[in-house]
N, C-alpha and C. Protein backbone atom coordinates (compact mmCIF):
# COMPACT_ATOMS: atom_id res chain seq x y z
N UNK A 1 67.47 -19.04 209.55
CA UNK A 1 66.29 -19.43 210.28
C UNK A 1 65.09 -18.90 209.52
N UNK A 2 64.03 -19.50 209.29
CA UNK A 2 62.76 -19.41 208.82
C UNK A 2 61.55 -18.93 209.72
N UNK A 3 61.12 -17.95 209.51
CA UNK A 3 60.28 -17.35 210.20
C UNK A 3 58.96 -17.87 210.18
N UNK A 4 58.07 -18.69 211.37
CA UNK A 4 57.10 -19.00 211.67
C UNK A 4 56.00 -18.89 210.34
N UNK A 5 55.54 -18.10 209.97
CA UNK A 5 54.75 -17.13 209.29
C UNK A 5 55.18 -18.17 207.75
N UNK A 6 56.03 -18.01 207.52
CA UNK A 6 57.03 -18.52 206.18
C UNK A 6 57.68 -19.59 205.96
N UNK A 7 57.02 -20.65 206.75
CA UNK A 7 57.69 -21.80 206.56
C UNK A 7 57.93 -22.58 205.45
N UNK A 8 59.40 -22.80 205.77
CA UNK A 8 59.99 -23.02 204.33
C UNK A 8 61.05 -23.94 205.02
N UNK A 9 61.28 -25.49 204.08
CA UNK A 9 62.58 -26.23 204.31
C UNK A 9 63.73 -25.48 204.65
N UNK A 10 64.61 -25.55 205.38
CA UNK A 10 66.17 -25.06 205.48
C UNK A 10 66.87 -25.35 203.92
N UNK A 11 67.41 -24.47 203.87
CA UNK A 11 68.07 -24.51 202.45
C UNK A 11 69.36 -25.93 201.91
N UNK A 12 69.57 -26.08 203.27
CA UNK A 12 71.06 -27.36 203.49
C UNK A 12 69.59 -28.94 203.04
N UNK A 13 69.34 -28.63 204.00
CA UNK A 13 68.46 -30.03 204.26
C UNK A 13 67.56 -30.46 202.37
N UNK A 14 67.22 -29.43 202.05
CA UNK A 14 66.18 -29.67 201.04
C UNK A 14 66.76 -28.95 199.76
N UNK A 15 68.01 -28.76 199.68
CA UNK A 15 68.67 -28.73 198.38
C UNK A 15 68.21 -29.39 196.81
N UNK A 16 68.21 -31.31 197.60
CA UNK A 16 68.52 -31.93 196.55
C UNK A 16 66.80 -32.33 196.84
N UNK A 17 66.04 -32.01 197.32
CA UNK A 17 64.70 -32.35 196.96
C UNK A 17 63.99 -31.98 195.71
N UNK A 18 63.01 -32.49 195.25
CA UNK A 18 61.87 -32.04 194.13
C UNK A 18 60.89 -31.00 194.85
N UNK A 19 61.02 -30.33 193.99
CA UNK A 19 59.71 -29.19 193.92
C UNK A 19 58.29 -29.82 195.25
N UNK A 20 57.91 -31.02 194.98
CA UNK A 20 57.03 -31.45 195.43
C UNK A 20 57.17 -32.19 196.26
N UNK A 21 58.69 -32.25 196.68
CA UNK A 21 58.62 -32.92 198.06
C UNK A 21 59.04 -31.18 198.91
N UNK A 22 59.93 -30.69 198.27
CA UNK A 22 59.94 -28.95 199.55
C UNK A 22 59.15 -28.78 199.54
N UNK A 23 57.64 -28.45 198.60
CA UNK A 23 56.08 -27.75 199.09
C UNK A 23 55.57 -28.98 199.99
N UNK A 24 55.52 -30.75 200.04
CA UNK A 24 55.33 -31.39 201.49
C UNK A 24 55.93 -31.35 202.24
N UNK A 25 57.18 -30.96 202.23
CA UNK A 25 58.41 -30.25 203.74
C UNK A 25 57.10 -29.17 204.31
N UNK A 26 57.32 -28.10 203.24
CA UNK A 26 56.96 -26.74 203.65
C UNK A 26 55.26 -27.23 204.64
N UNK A 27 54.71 -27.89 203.79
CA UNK A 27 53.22 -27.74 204.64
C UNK A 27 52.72 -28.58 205.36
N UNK A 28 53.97 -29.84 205.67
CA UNK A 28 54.01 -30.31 207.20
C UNK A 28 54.48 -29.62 207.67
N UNK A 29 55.71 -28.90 207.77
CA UNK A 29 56.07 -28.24 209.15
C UNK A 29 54.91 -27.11 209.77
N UNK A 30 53.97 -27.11 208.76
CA UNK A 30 52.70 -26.11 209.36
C UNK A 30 51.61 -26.80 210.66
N UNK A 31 51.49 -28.16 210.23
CA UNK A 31 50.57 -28.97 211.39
C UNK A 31 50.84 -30.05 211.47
N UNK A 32 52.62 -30.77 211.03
CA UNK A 32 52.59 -32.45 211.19
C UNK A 32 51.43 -33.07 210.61
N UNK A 33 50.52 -32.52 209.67
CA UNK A 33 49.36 -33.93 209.33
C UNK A 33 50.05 -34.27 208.08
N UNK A 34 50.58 -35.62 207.71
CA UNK A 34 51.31 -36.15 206.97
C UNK A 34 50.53 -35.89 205.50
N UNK A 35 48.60 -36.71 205.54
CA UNK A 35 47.74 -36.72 204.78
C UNK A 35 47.58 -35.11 204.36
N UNK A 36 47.34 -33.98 204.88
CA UNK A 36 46.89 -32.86 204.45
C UNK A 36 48.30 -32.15 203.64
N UNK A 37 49.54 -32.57 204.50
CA UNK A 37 50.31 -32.09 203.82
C UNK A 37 50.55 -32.42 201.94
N UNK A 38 50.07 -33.90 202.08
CA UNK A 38 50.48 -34.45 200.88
C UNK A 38 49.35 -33.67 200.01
N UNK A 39 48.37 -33.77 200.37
CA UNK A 39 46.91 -32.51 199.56
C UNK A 39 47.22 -30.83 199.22
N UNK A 40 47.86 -30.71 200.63
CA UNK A 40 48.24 -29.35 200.29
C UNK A 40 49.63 -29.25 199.02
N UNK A 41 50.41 -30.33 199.13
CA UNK A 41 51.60 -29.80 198.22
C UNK A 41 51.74 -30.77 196.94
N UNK A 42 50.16 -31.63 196.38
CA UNK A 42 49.70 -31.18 195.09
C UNK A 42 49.66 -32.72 194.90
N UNK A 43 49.61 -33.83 195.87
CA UNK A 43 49.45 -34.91 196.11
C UNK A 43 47.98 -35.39 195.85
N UNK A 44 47.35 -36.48 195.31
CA UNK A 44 45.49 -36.55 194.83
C UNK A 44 45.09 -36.77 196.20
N UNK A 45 44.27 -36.45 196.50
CA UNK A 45 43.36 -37.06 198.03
C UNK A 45 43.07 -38.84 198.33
N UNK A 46 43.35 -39.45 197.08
CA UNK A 46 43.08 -40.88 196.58
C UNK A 46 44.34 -41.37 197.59
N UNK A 47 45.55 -40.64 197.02
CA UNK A 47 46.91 -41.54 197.69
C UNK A 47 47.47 -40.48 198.52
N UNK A 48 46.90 -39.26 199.16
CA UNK A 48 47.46 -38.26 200.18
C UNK A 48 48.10 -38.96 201.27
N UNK A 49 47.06 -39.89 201.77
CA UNK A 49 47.82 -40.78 203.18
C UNK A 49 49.21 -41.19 202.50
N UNK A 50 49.21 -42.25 201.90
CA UNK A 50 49.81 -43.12 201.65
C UNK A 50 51.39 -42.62 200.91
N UNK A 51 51.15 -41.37 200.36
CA UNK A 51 52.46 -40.71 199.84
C UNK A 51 52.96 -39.55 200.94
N UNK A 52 51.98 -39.55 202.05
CA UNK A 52 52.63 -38.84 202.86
C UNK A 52 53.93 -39.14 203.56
N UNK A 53 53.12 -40.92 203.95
CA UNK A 53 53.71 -41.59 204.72
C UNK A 53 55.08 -42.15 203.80
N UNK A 54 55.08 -42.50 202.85
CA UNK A 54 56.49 -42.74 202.05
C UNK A 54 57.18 -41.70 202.04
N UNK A 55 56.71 -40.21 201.66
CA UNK A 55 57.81 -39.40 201.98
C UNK A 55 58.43 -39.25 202.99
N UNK A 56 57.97 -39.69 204.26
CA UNK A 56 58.34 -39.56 205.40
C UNK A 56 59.28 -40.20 205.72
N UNK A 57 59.61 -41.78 205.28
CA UNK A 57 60.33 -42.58 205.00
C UNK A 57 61.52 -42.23 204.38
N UNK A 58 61.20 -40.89 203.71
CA UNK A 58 62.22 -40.87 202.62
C UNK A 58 63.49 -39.89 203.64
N UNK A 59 64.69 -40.82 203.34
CA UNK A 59 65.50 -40.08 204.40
C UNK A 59 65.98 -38.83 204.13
N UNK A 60 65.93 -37.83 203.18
CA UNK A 60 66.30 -36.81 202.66
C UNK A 60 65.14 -35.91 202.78
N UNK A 61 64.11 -36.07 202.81
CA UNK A 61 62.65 -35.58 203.12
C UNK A 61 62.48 -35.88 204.42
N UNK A 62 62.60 -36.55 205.13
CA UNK A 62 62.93 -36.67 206.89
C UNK A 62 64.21 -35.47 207.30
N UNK A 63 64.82 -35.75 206.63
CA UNK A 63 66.38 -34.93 207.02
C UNK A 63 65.72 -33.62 206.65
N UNK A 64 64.97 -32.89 205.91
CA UNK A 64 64.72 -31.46 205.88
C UNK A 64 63.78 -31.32 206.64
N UNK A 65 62.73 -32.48 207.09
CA UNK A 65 61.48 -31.74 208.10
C UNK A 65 61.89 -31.75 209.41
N UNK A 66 63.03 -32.70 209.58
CA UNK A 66 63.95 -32.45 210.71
C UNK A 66 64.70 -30.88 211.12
N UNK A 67 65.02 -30.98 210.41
CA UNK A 67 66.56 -29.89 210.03
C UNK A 67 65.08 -28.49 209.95
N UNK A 68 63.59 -28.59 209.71
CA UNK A 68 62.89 -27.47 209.60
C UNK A 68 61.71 -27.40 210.75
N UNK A 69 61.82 -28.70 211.45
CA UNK A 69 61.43 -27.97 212.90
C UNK A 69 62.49 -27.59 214.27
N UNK A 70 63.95 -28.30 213.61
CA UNK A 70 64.86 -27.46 214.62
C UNK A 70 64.76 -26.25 214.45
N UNK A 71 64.55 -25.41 213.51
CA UNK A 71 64.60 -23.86 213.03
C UNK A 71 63.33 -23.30 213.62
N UNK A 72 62.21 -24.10 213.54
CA UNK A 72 61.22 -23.48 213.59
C UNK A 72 61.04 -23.31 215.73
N UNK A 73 61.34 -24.52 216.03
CA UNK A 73 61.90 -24.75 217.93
C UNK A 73 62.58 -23.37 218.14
N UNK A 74 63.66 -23.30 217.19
CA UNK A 74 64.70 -22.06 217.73
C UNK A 74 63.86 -20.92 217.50
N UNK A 75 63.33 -20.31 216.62
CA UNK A 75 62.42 -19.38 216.99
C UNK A 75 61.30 -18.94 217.04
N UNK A 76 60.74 -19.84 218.07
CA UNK A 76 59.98 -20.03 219.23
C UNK A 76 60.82 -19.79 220.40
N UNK A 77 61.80 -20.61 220.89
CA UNK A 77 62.42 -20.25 221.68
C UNK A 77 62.95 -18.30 222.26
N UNK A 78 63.46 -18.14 220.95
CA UNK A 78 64.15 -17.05 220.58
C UNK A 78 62.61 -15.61 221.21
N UNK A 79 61.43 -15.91 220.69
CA UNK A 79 60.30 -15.47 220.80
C UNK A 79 59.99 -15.31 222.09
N UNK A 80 60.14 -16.69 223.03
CA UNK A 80 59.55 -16.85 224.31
C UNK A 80 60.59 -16.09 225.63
N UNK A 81 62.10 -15.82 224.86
CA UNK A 81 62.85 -15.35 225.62
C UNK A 81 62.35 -13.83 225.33
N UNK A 82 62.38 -13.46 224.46
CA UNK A 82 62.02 -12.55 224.14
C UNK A 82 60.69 -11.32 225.04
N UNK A 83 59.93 -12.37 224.96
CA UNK A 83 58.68 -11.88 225.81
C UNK A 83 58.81 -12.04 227.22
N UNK A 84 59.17 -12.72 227.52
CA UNK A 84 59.41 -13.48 229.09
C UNK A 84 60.51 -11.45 229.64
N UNK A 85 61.52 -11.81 228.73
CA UNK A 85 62.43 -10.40 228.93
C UNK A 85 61.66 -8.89 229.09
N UNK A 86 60.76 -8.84 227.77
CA UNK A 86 59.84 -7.51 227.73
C UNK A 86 58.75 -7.55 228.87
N UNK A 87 58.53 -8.80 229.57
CA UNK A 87 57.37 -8.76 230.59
C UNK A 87 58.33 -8.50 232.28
N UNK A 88 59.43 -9.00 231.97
CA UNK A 88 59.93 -8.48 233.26
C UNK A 88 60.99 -6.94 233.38
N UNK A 89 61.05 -6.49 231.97
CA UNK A 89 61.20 -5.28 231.81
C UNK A 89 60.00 -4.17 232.44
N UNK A 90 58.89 -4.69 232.23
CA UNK A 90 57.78 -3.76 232.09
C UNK A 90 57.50 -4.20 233.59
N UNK A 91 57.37 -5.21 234.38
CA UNK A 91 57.25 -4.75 235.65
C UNK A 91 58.02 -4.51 236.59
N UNK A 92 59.08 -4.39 235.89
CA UNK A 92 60.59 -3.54 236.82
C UNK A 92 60.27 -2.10 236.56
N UNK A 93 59.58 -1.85 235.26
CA UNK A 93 58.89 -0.24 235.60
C UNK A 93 58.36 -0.13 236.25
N UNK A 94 56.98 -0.97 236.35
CA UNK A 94 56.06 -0.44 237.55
C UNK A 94 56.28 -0.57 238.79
N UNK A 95 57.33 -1.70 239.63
CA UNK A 95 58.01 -1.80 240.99
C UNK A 95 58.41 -0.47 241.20
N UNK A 96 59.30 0.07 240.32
CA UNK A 96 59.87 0.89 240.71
C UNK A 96 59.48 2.37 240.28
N UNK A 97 58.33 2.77 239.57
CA UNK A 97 57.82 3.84 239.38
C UNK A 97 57.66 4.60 240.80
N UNK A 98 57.65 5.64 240.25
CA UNK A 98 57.51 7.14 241.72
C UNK A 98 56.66 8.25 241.38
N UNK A 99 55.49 8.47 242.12
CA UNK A 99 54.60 8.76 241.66
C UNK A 99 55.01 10.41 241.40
N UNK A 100 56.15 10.60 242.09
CA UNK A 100 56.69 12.32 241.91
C UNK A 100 57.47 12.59 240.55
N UNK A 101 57.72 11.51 239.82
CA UNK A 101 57.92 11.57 238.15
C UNK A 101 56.93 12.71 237.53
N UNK A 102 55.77 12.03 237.61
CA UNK A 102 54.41 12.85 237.25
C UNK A 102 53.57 13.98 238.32
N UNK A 103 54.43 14.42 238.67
CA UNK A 103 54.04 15.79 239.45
C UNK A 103 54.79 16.90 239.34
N UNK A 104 54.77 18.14 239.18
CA UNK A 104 55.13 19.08 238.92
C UNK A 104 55.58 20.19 240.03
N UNK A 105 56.09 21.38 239.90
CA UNK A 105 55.83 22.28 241.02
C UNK A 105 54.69 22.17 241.66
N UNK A 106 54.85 22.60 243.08
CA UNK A 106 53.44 22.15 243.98
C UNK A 106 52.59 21.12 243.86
N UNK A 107 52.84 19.99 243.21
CA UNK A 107 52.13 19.00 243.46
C UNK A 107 51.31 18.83 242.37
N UNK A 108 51.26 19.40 241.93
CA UNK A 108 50.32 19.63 240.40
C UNK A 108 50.36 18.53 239.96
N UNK A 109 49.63 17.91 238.72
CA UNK A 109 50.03 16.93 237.52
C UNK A 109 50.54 17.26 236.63
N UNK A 110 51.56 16.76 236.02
CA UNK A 110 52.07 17.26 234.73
C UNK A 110 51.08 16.64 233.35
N UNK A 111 51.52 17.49 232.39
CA UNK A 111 50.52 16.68 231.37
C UNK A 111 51.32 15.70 231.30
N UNK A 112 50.60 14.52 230.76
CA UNK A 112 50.95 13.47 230.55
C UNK A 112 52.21 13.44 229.16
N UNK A 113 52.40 14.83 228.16
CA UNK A 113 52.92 14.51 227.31
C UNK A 113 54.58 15.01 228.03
N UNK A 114 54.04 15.33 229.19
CA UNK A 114 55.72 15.54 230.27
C UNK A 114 56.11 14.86 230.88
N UNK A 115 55.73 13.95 231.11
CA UNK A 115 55.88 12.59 231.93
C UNK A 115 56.64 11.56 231.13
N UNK A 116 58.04 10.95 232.10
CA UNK A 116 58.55 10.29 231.78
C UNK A 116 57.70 8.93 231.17
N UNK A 117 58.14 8.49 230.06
CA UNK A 117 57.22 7.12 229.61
C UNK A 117 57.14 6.27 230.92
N UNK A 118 58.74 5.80 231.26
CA UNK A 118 58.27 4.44 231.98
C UNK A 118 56.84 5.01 233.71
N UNK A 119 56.82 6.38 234.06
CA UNK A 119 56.02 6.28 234.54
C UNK A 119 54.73 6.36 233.87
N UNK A 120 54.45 6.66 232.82
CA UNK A 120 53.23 7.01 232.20
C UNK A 120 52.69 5.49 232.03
N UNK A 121 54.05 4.67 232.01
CA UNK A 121 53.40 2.86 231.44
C UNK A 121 52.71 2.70 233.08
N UNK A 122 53.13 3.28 234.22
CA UNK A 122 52.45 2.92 235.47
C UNK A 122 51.47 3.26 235.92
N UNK A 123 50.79 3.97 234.93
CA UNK A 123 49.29 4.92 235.42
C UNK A 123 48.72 3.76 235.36
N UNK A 124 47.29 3.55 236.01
CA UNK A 124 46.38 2.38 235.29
C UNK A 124 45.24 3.44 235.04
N UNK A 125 44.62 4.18 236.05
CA UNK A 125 43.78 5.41 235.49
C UNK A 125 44.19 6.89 235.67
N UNK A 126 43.57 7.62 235.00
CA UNK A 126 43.44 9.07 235.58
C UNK A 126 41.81 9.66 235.47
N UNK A 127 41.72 10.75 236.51
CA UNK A 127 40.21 10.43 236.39
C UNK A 127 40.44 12.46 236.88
N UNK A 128 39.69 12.92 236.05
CA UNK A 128 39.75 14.22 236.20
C UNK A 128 38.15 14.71 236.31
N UNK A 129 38.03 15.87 237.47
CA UNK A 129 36.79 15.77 237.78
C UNK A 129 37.12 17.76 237.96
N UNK A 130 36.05 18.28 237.21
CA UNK A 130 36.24 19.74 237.00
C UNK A 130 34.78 20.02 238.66
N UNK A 131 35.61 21.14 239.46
CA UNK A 131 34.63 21.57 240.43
C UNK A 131 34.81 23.11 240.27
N UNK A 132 33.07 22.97 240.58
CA UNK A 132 32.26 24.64 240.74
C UNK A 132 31.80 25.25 241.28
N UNK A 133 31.12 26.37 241.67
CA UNK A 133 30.58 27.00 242.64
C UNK A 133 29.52 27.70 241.92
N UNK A 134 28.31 27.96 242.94
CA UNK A 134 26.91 28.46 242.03
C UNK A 134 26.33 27.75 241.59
N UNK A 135 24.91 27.80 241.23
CA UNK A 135 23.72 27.58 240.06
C UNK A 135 23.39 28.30 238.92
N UNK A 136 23.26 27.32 238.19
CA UNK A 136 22.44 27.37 237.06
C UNK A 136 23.59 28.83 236.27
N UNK A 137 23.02 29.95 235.92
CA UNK A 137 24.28 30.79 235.19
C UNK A 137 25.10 31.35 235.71
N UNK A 138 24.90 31.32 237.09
CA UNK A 138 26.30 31.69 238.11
C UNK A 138 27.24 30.47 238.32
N UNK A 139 26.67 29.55 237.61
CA UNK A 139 27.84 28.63 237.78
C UNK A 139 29.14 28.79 237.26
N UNK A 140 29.97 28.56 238.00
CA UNK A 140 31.75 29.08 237.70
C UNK A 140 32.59 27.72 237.78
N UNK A 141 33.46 27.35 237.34
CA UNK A 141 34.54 26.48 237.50
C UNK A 141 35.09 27.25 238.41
N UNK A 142 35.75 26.70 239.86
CA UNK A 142 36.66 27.17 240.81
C UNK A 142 38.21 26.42 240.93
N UNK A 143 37.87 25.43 239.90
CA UNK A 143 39.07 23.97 240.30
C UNK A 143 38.87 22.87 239.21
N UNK A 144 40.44 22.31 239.39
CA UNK A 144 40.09 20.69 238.56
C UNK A 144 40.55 20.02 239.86
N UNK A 145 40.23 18.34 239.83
CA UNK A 145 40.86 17.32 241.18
C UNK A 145 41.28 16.31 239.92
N UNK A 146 42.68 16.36 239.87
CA UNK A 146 42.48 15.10 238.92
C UNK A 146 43.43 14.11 239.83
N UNK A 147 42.98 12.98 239.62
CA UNK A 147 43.30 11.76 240.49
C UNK A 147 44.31 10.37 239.39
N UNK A 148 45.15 10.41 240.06
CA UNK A 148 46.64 9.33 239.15
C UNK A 148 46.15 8.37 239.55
N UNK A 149 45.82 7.02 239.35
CA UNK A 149 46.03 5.82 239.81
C UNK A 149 47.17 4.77 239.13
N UNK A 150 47.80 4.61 240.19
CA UNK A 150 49.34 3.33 239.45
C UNK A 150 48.88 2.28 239.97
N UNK A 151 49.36 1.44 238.83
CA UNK A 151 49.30 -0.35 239.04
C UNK A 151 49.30 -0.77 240.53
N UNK A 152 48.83 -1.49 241.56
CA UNK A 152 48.43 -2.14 242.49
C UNK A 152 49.95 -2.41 242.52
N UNK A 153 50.85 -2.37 244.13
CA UNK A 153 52.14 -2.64 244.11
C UNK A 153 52.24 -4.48 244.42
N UNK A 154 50.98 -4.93 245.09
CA UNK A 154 50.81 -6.44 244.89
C UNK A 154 50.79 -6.91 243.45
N UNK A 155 50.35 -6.11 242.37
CA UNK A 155 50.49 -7.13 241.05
C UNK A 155 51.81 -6.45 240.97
N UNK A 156 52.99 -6.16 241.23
CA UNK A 156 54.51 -5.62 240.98
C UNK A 156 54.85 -6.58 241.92
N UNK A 157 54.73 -6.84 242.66
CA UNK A 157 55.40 -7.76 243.95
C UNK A 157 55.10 -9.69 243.35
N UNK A 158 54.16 -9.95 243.36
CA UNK A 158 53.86 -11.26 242.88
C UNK A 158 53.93 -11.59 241.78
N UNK A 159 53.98 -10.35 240.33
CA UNK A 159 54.16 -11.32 239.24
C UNK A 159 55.61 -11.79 238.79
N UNK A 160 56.36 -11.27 239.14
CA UNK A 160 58.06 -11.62 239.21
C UNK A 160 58.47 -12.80 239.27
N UNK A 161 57.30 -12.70 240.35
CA UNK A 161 57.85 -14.87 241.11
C UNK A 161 57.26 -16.01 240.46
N UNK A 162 56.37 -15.47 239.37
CA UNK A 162 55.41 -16.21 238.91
C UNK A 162 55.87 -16.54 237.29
N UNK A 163 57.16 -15.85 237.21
CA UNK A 163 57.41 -15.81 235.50
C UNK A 163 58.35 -16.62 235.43
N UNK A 164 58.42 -17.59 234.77
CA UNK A 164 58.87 -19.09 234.74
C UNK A 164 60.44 -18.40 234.26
């Protein structure tokens, strides 16, 4: 399989091709334009249309741009499963995150570099606010309040149903 990025004829299909028909394989399967392909893979701009369209004709040059967007379908496919999987991975973390992952003896916060990842992926903020007592050079720190916020359990509940 040929990687998106690198498109290149399948090796079966475009064996017995010329040099200059695999570089018009290769740079139609980038945008189907028959004309640009024929420009891009060294065709004159005079007869680009017109030799696009004969190669196209040509059943061995059909048979590899065939045979090189089945490859290119499969991974896409391969891609979309892919993501579709990592997006319902990641909100099976946040459904099920517990906000006592990230708390410590007495209730404390743990640093964050103690915190299990998949809850750390569930924070959306933290907001730390240092409190004092006194003015001006009697002022003292007496306390921190730091405040966790996790993902909204409505965006955990509704996007599940929504992922094709």
């Amino acid at each position: 399989m040929n990687p998106p990025g690198g498109l290149c004829a399948p090796n079966n299909a475009s064996r017995d091709l010329t040099p200059k028909q695999r570089a018009f394989v290769r740079e139609y399967l980038k945008d189907s334009n028959q004309t640009q392909a024929a420009i891009r893979s060294g065709y004159s701009k005079d007869s680009a249309e017109s030799q696009g369209s004969r190669l196209l004709r040509n059943a061995k040059v059909l048979a590899a741009v065939e045979a090189g967007q089945a490859a290119l379908e499969e991974a896409v496919q391969d891609e979309v499963r892919v993501e579709v999987a990592e997006v319902l991975r990641e909100l099976k973390r946040l459904a099920f995150s517990d906000i006592g992952q990230g708390m410590g003896e007495g209730g404390a916060v743990l640093p964050l570099k103690d915190m299990p990842e998949d809850f750390r992926r569930a924070i959306s903020s933290i907001e730390v606010e240092a409190l004092y007592t006194g003015k001006g050079e009697e002022r003292v720190q007496v306390g921190t309040v730091t405040k966790v916020k996790l993902w909204p359990s409505v965006v955990t509940q509704n996007r599940p149903m929504k992922v094709p």
